[in-house]
N, C-alpha and C. Protein backbone atom coordinates (compact mmCIF):
# COMPACT_ATOMS: atom_id res chain seq x y z
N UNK A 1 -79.49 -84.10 -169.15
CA UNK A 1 -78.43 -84.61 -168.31
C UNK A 1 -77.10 -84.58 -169.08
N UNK A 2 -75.99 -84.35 -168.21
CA UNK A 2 -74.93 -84.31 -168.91
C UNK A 2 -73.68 -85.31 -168.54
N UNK A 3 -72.92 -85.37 -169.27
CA UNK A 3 -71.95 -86.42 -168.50
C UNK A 3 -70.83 -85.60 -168.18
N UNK A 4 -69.82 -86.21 -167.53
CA UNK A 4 -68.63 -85.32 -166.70
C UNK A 4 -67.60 -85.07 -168.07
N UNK A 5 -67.59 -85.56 -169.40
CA UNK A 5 -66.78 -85.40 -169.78
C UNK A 5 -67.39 -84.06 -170.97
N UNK A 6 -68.61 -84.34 -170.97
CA UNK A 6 -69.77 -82.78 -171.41
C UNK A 6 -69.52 -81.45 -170.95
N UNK A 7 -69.52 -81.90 -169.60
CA UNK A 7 -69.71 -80.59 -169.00
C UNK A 7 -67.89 -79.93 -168.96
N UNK A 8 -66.97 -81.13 -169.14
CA UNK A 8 -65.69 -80.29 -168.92
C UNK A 8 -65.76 -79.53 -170.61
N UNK A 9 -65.78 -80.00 -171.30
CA UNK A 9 -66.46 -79.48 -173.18
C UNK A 9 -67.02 -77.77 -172.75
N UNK A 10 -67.79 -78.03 -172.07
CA UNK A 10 -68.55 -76.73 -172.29
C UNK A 10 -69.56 -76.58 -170.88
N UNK A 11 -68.79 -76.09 -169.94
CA UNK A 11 -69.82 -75.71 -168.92
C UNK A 11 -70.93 -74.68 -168.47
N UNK A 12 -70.71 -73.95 -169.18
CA UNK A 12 -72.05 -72.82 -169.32
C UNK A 12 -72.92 -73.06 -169.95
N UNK A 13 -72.90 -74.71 -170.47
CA UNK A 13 -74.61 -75.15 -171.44
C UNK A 13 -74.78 -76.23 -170.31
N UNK A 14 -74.67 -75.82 -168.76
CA UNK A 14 -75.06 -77.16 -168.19
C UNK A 14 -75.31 -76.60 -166.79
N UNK A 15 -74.98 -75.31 -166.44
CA UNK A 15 -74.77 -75.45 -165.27
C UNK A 15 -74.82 -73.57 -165.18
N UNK A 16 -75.11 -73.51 -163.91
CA UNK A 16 -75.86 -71.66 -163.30
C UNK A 16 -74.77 -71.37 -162.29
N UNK A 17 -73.92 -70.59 -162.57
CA UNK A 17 -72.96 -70.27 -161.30
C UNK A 17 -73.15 -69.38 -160.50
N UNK A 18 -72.63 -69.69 -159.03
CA UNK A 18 -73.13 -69.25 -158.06
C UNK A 18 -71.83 -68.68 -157.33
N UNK A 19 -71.92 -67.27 -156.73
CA UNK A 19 -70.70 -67.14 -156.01
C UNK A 19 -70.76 -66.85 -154.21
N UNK A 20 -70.17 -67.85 -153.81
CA UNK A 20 -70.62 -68.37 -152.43
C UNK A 20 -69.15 -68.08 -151.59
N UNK A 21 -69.57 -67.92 -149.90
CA UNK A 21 -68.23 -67.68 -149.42
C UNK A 21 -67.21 -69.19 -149.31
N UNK A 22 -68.58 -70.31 -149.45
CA UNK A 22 -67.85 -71.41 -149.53
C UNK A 22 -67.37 -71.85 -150.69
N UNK A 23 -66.34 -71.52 -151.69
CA UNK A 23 -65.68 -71.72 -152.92
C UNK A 23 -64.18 -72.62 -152.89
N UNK A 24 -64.24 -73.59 -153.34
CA UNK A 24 -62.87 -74.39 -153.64
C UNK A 24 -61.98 -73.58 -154.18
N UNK A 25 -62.29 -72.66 -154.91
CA UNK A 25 -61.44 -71.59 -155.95
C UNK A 25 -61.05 -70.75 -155.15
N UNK A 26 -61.69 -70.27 -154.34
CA UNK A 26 -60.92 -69.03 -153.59
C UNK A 26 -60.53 -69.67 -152.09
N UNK A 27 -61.17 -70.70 -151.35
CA UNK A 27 -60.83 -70.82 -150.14
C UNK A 27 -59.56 -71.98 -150.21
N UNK A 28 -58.70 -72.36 -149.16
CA UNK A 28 -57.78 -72.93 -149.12
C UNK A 28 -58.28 -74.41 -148.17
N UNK A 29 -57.88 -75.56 -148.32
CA UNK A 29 -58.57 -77.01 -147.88
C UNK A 29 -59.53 -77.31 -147.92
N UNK A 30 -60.54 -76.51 -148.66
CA UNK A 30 -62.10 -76.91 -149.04
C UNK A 30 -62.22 -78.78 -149.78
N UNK A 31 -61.02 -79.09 -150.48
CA UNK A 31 -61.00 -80.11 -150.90
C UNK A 31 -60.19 -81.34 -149.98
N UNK A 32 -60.23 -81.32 -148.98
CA UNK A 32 -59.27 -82.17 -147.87
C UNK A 32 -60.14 -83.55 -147.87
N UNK A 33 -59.66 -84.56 -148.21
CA UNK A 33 -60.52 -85.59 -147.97
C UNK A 33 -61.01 -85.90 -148.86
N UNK A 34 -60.80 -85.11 -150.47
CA UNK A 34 -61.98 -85.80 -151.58
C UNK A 34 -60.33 -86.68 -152.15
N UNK A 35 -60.82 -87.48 -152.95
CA UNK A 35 -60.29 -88.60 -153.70
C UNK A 35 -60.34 -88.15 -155.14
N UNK A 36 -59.06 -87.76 -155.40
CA UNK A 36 -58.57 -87.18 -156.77
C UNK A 36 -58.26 -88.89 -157.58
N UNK A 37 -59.40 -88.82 -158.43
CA UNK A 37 -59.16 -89.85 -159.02
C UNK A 37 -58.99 -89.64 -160.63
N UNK A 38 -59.08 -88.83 -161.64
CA UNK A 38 -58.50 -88.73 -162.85
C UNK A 38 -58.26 -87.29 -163.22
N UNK A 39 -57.21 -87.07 -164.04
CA UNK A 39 -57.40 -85.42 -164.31
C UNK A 39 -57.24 -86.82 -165.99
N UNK A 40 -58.06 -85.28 -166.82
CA UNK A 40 -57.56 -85.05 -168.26
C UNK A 40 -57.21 -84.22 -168.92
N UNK A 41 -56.07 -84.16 -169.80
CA UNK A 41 -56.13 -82.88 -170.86
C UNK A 41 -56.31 -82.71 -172.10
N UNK A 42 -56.81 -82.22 -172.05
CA UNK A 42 -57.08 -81.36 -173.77
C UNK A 42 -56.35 -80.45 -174.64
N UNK A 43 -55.13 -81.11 -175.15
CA UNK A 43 -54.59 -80.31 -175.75
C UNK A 43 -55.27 -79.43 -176.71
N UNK A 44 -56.11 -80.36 -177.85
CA UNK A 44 -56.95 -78.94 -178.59
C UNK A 44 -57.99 -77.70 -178.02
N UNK A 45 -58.18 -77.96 -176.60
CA UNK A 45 -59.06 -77.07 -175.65
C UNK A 45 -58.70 -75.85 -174.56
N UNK A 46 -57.13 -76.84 -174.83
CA UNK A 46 -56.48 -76.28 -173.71
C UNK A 46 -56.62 -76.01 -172.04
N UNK A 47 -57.56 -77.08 -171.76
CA UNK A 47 -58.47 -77.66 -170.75
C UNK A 47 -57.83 -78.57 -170.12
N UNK A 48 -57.85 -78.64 -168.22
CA UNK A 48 -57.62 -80.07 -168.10
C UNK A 48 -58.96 -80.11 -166.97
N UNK A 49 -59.74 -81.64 -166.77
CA UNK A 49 -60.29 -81.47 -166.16
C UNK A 49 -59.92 -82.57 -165.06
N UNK A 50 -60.38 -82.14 -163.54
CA UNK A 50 -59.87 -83.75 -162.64
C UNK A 50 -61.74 -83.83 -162.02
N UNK A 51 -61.68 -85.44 -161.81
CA UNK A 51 -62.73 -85.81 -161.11
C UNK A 51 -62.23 -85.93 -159.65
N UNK A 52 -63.52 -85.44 -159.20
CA UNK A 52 -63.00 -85.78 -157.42
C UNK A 52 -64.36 -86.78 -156.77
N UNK A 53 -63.94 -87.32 -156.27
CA UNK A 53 -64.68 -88.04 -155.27
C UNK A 53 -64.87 -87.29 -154.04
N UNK A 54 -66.61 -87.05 -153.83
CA UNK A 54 -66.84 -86.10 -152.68
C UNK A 54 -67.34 -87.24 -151.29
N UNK A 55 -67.26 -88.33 -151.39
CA UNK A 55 -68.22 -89.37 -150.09
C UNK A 55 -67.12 -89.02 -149.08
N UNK A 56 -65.96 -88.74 -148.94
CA UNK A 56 -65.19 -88.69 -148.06
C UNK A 56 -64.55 -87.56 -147.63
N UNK A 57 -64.80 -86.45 -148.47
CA UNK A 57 -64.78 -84.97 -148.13
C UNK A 57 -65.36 -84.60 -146.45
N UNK A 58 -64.39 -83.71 -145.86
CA UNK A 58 -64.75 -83.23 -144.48
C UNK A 58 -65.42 -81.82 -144.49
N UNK A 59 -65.40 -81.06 -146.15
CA UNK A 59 -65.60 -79.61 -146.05
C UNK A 59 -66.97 -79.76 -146.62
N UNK A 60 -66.83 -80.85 -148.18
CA UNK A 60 -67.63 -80.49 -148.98
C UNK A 60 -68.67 -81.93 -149.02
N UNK A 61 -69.72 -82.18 -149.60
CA UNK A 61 -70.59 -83.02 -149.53
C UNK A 61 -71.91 -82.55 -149.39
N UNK A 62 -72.16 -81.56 -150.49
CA UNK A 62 -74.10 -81.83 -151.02
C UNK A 62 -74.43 -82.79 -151.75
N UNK A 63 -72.79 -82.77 -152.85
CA UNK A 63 -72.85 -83.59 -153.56
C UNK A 63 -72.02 -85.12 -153.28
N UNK A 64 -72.04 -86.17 -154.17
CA UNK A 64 -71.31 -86.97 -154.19
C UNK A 64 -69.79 -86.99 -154.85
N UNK A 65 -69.91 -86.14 -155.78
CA UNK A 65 -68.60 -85.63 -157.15
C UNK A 65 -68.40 -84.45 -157.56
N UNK A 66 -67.37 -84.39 -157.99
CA UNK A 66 -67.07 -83.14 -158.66
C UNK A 66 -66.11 -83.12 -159.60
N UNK A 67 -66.31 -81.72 -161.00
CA UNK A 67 -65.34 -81.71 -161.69
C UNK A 67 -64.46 -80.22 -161.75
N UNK A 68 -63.56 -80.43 -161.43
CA UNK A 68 -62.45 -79.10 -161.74
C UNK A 68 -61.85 -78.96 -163.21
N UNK A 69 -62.04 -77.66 -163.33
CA UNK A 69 -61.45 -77.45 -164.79
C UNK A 69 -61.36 -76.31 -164.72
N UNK A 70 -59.34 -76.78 -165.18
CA UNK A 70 -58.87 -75.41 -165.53
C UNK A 70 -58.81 -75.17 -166.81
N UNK A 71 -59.02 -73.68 -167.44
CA UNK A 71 -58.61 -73.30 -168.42
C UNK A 71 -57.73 -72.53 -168.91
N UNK A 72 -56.82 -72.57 -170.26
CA UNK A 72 -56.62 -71.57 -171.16
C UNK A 72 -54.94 -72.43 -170.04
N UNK A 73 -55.31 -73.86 -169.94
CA UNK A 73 -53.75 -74.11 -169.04
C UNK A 73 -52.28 -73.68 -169.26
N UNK A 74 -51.79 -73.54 -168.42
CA UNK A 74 -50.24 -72.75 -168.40
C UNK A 74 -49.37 -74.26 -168.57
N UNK A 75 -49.93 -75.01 -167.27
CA UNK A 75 -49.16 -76.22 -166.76
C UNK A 75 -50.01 -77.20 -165.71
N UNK A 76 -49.76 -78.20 -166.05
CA UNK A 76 -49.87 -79.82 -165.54
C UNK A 76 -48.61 -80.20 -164.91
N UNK A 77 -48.62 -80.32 -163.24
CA UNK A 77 -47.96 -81.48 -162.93
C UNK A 77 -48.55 -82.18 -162.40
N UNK A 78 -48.11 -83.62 -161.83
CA UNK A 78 -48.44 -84.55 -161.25
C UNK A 78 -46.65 -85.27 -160.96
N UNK A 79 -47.05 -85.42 -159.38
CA UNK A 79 -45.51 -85.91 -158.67
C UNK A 79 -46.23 -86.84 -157.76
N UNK A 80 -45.39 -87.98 -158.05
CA UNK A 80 -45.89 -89.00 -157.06
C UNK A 80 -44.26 -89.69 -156.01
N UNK A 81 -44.06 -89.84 -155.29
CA UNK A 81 -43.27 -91.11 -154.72
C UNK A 81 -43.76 -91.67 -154.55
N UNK A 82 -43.07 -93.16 -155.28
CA UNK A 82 -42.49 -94.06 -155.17
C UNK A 82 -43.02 -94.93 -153.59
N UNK A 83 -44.31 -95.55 -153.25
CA UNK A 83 -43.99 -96.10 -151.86
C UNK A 83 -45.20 -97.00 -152.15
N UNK A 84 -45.13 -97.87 -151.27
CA UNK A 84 -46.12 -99.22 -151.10
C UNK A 84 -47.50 -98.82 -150.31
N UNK A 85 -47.47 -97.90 -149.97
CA UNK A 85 -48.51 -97.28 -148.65
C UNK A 85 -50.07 -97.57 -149.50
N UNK A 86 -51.37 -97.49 -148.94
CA UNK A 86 -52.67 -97.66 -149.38
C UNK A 86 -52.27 -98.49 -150.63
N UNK A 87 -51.95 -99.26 -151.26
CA UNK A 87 -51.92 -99.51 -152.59
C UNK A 87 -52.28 -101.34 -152.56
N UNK A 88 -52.99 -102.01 -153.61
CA UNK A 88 -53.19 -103.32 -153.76
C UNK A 88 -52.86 -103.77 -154.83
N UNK A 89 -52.47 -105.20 -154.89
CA UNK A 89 -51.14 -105.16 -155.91
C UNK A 89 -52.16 -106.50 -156.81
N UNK A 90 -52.76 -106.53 -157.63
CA UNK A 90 -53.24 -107.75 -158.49
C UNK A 90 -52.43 -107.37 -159.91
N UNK A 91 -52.56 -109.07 -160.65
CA UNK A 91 -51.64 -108.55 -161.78
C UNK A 91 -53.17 -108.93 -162.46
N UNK A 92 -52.99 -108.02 -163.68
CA UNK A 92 -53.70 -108.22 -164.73
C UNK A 92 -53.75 -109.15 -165.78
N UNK A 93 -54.87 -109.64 -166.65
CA UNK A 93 -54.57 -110.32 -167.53
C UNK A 93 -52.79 -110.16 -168.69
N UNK A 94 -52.77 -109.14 -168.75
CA UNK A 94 -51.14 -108.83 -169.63
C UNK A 94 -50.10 -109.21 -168.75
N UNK A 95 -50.29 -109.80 -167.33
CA UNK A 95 -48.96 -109.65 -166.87
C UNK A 95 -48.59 -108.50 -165.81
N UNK A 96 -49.40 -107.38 -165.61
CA UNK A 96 -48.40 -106.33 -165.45
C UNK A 96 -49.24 -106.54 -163.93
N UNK A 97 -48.73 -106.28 -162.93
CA UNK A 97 -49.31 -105.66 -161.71
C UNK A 97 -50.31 -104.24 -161.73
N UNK A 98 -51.33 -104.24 -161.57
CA UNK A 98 -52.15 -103.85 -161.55
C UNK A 98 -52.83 -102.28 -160.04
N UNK A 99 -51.90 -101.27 -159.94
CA UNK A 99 -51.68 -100.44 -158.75
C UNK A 99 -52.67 -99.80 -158.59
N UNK A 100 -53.76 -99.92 -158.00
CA UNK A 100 -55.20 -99.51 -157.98
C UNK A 100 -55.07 -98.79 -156.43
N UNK A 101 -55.51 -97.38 -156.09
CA UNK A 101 -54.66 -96.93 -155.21
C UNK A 101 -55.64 -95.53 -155.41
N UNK A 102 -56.18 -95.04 -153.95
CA UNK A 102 -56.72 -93.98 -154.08
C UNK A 102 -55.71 -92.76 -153.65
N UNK A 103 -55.87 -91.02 -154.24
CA UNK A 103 -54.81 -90.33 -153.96
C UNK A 103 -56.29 -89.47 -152.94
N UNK A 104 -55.82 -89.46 -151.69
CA UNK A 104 -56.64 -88.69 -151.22
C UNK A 104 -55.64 -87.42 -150.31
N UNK A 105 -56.62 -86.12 -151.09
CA UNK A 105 -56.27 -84.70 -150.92
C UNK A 105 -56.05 -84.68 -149.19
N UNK A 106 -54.66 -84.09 -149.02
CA UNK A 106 -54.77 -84.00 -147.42
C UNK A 106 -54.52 -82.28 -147.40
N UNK A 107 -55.23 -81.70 -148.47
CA UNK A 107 -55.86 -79.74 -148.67
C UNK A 107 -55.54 -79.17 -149.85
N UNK A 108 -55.58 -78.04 -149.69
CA UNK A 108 -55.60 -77.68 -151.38
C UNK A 108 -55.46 -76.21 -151.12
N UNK A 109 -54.68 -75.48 -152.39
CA UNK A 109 -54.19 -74.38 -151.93
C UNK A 109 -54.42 -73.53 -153.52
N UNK A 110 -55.73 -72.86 -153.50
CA UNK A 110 -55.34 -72.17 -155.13
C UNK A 110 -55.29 -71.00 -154.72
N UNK A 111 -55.42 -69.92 -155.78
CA UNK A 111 -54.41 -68.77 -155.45
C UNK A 111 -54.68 -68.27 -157.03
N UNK A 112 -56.06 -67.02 -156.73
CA UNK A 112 -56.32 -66.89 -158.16
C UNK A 112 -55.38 -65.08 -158.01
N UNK A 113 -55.71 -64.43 -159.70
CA UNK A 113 -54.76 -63.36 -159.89
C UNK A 113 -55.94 -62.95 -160.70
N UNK A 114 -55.38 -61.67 -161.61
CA UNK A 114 -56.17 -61.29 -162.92
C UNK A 114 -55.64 -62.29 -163.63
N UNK A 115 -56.83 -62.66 -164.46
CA UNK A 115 -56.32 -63.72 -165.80
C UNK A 115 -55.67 -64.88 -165.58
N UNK A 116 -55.52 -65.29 -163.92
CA UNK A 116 -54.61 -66.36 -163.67
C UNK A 116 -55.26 -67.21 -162.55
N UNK A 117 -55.37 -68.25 -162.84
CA UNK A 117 -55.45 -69.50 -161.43
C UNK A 117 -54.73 -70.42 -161.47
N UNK A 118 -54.38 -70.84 -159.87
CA UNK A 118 -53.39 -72.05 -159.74
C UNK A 118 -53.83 -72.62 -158.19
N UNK A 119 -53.58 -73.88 -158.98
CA UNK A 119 -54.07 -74.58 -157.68
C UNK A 119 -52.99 -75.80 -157.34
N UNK A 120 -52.61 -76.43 -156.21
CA UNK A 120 -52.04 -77.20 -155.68
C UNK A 120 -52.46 -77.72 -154.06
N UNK A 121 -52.86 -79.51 -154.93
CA UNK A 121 -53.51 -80.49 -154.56
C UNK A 121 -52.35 -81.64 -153.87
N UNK A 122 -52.07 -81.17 -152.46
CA UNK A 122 -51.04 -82.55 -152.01
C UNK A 122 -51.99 -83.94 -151.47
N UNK A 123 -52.18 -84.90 -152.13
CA UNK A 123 -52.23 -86.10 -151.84
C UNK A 123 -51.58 -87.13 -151.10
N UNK A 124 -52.27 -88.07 -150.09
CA UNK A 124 -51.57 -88.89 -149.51
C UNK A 124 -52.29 -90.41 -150.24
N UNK A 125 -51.16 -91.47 -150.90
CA UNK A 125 -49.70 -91.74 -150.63
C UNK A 125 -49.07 -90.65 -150.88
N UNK A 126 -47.71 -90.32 -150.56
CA UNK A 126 -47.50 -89.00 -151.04
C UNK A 126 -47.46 -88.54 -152.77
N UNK A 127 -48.13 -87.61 -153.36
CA UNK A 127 -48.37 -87.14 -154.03
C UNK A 127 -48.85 -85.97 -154.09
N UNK A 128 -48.55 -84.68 -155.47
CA UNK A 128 -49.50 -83.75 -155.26
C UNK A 128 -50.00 -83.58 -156.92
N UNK A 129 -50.90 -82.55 -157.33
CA UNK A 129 -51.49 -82.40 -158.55
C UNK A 129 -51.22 -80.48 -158.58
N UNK A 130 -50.65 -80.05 -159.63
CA UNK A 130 -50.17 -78.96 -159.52
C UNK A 130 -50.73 -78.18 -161.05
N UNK A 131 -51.99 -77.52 -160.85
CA UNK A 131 -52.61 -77.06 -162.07
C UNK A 131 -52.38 -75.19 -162.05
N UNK A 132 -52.04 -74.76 -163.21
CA UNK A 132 -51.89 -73.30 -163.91
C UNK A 132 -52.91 -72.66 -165.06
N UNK A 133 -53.15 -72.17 -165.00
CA UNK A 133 -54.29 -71.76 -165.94
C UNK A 133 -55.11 -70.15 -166.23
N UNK A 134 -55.85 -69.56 -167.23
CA UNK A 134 -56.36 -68.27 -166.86
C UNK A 134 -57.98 -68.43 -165.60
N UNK A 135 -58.55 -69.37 -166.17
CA UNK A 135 -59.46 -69.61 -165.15
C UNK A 135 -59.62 -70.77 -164.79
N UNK A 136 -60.52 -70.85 -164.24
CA UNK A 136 -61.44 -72.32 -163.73
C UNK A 136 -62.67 -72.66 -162.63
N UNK A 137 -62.99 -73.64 -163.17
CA UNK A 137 -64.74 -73.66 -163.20
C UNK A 137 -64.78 -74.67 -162.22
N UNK A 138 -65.85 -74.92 -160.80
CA UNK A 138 -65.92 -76.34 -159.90
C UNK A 138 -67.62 -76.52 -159.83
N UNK A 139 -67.85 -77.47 -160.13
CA UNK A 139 -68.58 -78.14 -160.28
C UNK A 139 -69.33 -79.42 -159.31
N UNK A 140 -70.05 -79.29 -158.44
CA UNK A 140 -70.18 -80.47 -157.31
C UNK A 140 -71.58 -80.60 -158.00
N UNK A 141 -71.94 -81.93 -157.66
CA UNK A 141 -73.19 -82.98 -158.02
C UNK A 141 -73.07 -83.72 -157.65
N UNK A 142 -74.13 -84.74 -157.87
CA UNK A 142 -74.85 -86.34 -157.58
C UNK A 142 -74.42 -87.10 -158.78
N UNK A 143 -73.82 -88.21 -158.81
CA UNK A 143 -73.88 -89.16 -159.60
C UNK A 143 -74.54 -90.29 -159.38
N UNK A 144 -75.97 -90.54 -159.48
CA UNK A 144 -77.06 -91.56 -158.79
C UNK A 144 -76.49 -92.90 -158.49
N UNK A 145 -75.26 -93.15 -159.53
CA UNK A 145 -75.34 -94.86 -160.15
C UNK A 145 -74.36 -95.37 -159.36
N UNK A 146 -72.86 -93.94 -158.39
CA UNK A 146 -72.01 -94.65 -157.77
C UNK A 146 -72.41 -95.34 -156.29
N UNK A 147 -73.33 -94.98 -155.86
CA UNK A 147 -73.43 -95.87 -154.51
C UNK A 147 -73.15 -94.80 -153.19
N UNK A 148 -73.70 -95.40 -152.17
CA UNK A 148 -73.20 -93.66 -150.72
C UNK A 148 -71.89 -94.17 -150.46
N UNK A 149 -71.20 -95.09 -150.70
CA UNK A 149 -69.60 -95.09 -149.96
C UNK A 149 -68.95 -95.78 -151.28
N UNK A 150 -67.39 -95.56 -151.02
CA UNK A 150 -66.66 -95.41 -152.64
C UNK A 150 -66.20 -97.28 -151.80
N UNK A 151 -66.03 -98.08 -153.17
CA UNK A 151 -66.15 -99.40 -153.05
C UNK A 151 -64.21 -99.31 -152.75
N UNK A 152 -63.92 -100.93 -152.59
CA UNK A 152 -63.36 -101.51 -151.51
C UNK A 152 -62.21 -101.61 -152.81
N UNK A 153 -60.97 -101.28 -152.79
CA UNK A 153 -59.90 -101.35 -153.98
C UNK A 153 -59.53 -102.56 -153.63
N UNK A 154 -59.58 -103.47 -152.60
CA UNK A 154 -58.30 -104.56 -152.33
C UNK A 154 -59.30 -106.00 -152.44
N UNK A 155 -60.85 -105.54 -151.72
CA UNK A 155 -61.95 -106.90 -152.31
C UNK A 155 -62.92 -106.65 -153.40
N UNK A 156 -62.67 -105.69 -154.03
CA UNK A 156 -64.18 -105.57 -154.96
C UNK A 156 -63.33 -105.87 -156.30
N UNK A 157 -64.25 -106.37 -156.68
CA UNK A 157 -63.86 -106.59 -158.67
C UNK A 157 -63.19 -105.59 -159.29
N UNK A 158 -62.45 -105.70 -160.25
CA UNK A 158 -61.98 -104.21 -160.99
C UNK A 158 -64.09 -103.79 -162.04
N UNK A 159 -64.51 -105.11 -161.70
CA UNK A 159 -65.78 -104.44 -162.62
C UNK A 159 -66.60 -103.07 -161.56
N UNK A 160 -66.54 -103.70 -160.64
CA UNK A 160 -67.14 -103.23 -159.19
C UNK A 160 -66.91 -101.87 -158.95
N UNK A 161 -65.53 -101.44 -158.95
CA UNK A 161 -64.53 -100.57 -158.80
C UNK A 161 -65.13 -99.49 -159.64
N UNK A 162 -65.01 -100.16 -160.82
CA UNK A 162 -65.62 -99.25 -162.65
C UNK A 162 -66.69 -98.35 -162.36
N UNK A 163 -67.35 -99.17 -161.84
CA UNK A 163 -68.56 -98.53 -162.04
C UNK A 163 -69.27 -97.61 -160.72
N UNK A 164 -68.33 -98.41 -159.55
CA UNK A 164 -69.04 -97.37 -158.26
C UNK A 164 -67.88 -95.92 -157.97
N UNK A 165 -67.46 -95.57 -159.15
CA UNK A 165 -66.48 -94.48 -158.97
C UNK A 165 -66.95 -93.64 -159.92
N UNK A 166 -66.97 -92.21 -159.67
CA UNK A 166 -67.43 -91.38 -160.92
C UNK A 166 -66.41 -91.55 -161.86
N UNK A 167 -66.33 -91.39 -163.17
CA UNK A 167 -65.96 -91.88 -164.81
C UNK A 167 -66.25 -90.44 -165.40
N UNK A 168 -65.42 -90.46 -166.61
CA UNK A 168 -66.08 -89.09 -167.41
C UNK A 168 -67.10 -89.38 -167.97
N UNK A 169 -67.89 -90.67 -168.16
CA UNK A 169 -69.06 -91.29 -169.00
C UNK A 169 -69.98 -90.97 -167.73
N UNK A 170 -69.74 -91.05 -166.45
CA UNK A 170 -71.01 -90.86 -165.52
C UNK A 170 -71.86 -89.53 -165.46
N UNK A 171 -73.19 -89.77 -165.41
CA UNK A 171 -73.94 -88.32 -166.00
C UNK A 171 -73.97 -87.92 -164.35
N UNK A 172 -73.54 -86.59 -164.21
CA UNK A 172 -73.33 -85.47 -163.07
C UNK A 172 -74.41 -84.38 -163.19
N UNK A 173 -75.37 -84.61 -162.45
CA UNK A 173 -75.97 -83.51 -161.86
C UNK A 173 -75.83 -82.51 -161.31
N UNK A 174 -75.58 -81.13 -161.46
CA UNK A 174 -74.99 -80.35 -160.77
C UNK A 174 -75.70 -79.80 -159.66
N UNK A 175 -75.32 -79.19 -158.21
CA UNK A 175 -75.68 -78.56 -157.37
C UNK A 175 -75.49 -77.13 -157.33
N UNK A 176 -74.29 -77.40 -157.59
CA UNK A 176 -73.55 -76.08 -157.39
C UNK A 176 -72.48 -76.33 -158.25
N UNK A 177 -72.18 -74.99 -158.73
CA UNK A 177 -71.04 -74.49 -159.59
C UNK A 177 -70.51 -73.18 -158.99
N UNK A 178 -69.33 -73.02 -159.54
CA UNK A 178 -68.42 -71.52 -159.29
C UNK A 178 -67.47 -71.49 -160.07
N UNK A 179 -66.94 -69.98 -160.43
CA UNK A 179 -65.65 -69.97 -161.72
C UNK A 179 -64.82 -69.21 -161.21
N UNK A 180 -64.08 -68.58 -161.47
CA UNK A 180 -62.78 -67.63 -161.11
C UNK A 180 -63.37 -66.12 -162.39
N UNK A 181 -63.92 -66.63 -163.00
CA UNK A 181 -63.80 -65.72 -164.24
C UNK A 181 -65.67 -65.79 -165.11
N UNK A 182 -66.52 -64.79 -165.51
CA UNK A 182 -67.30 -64.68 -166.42
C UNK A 182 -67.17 -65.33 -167.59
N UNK A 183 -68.24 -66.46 -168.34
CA UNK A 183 -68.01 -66.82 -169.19
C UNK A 183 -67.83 -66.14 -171.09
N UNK A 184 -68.34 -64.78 -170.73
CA UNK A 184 -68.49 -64.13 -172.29
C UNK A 184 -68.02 -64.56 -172.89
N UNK A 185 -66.24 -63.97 -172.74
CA UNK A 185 -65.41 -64.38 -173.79
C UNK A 185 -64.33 -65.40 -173.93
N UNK A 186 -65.06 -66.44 -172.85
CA UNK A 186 -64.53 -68.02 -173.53
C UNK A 186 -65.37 -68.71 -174.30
């Protein structure tokens, strides 16, 4: 078993890729409805990877989760406004208000080349996630431990929250995988 932050490390020791007409990588709104809840990057990898939440996906759902990862990245953005919309406001022990707030994909638009993928993820509150890269790898699975529906941001505990959301510590089973690119010579 591997965990989500394993498999963004090294996905060809975890996972059998498959090339299907249904692909996040090549088709456009395959991701409408999942819940972009963390990207990371790796500067020494040159990797970023985002978790998605699949319980609320309209395209996709064998699985519960998924991880995207681009490689060999060009560029990272992330643009948010500024607005009060879906958001619940607790302050934390430090003081600070506490903005716990799901970004859910309203489609997704990548747009691969030779040697090149890019993808752009507009989110509502408004937001989008704007990734560049030579390839990249998607990843859908089961995460047993989050639960069939993603918990309640405005009544559930921040412990609650923790743990019924996929994490890079949560071990991901894969279903299905797909890449833009052969792994040889990464």
């Amino acid at each position: 078993m591997a965990t989500i932050d394993d498999l963004m490390k090294d996905p060809t020791s975890y996972v059998e890729f498959a090339a299907e007409s249904f692909d996040p990588l090549s088709v456009s709104d395959l991701l409408q409805e999942c819940s972009v809840l963390d990207v990371k990057i790796s500067t020494l990898t040159s990797r970023v990877g985002v978790i998605l939440d699949l319980r609320t996906s309209i395209s996709l759902g064998d699985g519960n989760a998924a991880l995207l990862i681009v490689g060999e990245t060009r560029s990272v953005e992330w643009m948010e406004e500024v607005s009060s919309v879906n958001r619940t406001g607790r302050f934390g022990d430090d003081g600070f208000r506490q903005r716990k707030h799901l970004h859910t994909s309203v489609g997704s638009t990548p747009r691969r080349g030779k040697d090149r993928f890019d993808i752009e993820i507009p989110c509502n509150p408004r937001s989008v996630l704007k990734l560049s890269g030579d390839w990249a790898v998607f990843i859908e699975g089961n995460i047993d431990s989050i639960g069939e529906s993603q918990p309640d941001l405005g009544l559930d505990t921040d412990e609650l929250i923790e743990t019924r959301f996929p994490q890079w510590s949560s071990v991901l089973k894969p279903i299905y995988a797909t890449s833009t690119i052969g792994f040889g010579s990464n």
